[in-house]
C-alpha atoms as a PDB file:
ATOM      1  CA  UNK A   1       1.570   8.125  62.014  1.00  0.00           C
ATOM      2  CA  UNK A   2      -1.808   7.546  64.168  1.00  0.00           C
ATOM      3  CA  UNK A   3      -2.512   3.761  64.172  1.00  0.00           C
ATOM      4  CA  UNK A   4      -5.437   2.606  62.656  1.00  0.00           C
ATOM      5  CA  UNK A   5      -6.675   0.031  65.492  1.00  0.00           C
ATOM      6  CA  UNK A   6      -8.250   2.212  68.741  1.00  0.00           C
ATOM      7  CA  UNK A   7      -7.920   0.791  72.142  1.00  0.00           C
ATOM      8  CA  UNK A   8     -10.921   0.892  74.305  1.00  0.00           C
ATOM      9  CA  UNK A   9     -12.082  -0.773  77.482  1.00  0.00           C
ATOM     10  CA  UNK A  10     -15.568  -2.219  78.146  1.00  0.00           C
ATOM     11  CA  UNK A  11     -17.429  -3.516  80.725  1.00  0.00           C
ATOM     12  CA  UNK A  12     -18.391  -7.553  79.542  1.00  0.00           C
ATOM     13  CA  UNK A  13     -20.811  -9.182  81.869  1.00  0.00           C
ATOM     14  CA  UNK A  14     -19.817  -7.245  84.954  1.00  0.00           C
ATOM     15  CA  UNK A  15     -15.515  -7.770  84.157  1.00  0.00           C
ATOM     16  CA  UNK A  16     -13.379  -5.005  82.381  1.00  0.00           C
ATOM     17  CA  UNK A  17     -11.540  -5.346  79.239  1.00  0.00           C
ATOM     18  CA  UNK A  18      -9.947  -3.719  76.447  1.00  0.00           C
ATOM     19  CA  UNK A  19     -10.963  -4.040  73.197  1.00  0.00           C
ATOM     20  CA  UNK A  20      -8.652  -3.201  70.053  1.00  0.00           C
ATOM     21  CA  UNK A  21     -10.071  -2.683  66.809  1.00  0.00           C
ATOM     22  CA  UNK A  22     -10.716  -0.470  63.989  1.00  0.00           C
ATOM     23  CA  UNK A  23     -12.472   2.889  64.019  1.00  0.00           C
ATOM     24  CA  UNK A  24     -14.442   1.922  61.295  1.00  0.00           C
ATOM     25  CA  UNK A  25     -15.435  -1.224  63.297  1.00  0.00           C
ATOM     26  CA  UNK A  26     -16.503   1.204  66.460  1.00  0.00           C
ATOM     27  CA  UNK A  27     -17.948   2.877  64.646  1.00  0.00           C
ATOM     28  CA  UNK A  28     -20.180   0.207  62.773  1.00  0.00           C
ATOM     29  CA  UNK A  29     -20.731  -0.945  66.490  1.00  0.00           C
ATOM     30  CA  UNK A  30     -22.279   2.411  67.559  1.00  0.00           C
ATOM     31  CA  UNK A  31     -24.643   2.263  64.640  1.00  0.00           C
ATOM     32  CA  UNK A  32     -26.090  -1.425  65.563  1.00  0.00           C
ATOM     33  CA  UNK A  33     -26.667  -0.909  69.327  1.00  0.00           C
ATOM     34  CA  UNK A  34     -28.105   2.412  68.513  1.00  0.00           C
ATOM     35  CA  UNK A  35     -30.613   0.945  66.292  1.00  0.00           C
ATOM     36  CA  UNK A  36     -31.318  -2.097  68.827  1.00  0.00           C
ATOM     37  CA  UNK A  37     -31.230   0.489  71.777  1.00  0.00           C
ATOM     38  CA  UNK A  38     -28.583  -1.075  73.328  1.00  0.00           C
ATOM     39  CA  UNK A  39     -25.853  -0.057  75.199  1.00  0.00           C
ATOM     40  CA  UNK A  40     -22.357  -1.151  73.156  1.00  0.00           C
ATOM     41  CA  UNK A  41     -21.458  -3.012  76.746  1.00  0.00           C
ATOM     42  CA  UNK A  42     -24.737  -5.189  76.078  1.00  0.00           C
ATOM     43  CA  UNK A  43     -23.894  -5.500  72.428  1.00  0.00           C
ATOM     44  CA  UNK A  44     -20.487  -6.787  73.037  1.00  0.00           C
ATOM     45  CA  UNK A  45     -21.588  -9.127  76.029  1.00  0.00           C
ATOM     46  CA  UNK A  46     -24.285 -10.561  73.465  1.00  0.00           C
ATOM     47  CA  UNK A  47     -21.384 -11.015  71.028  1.00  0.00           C
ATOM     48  CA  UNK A  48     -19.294 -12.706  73.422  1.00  0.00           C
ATOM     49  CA  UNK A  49     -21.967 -15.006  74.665  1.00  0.00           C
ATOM     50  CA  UNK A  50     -22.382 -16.283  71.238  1.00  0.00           C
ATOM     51  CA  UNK A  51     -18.968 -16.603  70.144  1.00  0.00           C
ATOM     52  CA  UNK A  52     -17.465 -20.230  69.116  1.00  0.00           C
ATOM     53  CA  UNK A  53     -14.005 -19.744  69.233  1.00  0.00           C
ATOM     54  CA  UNK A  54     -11.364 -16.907  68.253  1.00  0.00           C
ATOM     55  CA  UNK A  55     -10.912 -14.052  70.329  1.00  0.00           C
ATOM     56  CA  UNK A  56     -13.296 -10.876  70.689  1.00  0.00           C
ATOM     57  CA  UNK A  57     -11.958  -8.486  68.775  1.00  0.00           C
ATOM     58  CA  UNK A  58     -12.435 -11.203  65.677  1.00  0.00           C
ATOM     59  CA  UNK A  59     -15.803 -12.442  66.854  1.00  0.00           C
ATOM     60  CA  UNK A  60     -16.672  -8.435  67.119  1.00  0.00           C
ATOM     61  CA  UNK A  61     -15.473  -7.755  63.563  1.00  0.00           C
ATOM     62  CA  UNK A  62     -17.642 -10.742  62.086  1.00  0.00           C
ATOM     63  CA  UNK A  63     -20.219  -9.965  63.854  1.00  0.00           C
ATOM     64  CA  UNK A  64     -20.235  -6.362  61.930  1.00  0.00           C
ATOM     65  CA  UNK A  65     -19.074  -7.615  58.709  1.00  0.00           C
ATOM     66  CA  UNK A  66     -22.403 -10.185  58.751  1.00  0.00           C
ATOM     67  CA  UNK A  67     -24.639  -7.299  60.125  1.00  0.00           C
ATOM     68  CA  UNK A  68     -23.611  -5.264  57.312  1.00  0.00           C
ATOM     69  CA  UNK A  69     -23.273  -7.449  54.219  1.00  0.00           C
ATOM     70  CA  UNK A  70     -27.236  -8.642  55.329  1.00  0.00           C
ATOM     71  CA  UNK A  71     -28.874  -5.126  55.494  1.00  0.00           C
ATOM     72  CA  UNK A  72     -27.311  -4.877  51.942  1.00  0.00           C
ATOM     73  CA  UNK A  73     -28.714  -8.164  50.785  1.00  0.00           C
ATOM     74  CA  UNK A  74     -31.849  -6.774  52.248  1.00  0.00           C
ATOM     75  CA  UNK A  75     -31.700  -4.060  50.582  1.00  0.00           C
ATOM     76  CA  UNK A  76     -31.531  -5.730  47.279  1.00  0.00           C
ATOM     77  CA  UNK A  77     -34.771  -7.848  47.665  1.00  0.00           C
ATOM     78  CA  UNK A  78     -33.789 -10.157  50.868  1.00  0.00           C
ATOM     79  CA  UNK A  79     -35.519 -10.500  54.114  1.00  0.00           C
ATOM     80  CA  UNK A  80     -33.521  -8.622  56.425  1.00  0.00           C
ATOM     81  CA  UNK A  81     -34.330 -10.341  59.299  1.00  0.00           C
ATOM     82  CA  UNK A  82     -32.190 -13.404  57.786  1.00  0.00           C
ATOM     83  CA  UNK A  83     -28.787 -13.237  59.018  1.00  0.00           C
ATOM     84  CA  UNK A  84     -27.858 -14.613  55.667  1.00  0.00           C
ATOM     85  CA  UNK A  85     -29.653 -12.717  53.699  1.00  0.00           C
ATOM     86  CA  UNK A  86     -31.655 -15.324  52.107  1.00  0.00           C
ATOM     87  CA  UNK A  87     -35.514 -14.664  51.684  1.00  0.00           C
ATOM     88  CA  UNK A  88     -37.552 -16.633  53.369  1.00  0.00           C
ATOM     89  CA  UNK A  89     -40.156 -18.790  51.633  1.00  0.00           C
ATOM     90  CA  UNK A  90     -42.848 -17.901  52.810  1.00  0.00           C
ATOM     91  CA  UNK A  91     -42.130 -13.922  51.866  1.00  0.00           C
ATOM     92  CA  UNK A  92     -41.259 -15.342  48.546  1.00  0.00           C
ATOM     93  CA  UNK A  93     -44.526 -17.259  48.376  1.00  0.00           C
ATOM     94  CA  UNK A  94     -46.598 -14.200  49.167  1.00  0.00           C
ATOM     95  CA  UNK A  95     -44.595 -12.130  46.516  1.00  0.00           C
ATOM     96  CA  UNK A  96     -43.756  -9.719  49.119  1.00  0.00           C
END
């Protein structure tokens, strides 16, 4: 049986590493640097760069799981500029 978590190495601010995670995560990864035009090197670096604690692979699959879960609050009436999917007051002001 094929295991479900893929193995890939990426190039983090200049330094090699591997990266182990889901398909579905890559995948999900793919989609957000495409629409940011962004190469999933520079997405990863940016993720890593902003990461508290935890190691990448975790940070990576938050990062996804947020991304996600707010572009479908923003699809139900949020702004989806809000990374928690909260509208903001003044679009709720202007009845936008």
């Amino acid at each position: 049986m094929k295991s479900p978590v893929v193995k890939r190495s990426i190039v983090v601010a200049g330094h090699k590493t591997s990266v182990s995670l889901e398909e579905a995560f890559w995948n999900g990864m793919k989609e957000i640097s495409g629409e940011r035009n962004m190469t999933l090197s520079e997405l990863v670096g940016e993720i890593d760069s902003k990461r508290q604690q935890g190691n990448l692979s975790s940070a990576i699959r938050l990062f996804v799981l947020d991304y996600f879960k707010s572009r479908a609050a923003a699809g139900s009436g949020a702004v989806a500029g809000d990374p928690k999917g909260h509208p903001h007051a003044s679009s709720a002001a202007s009845g936008s």
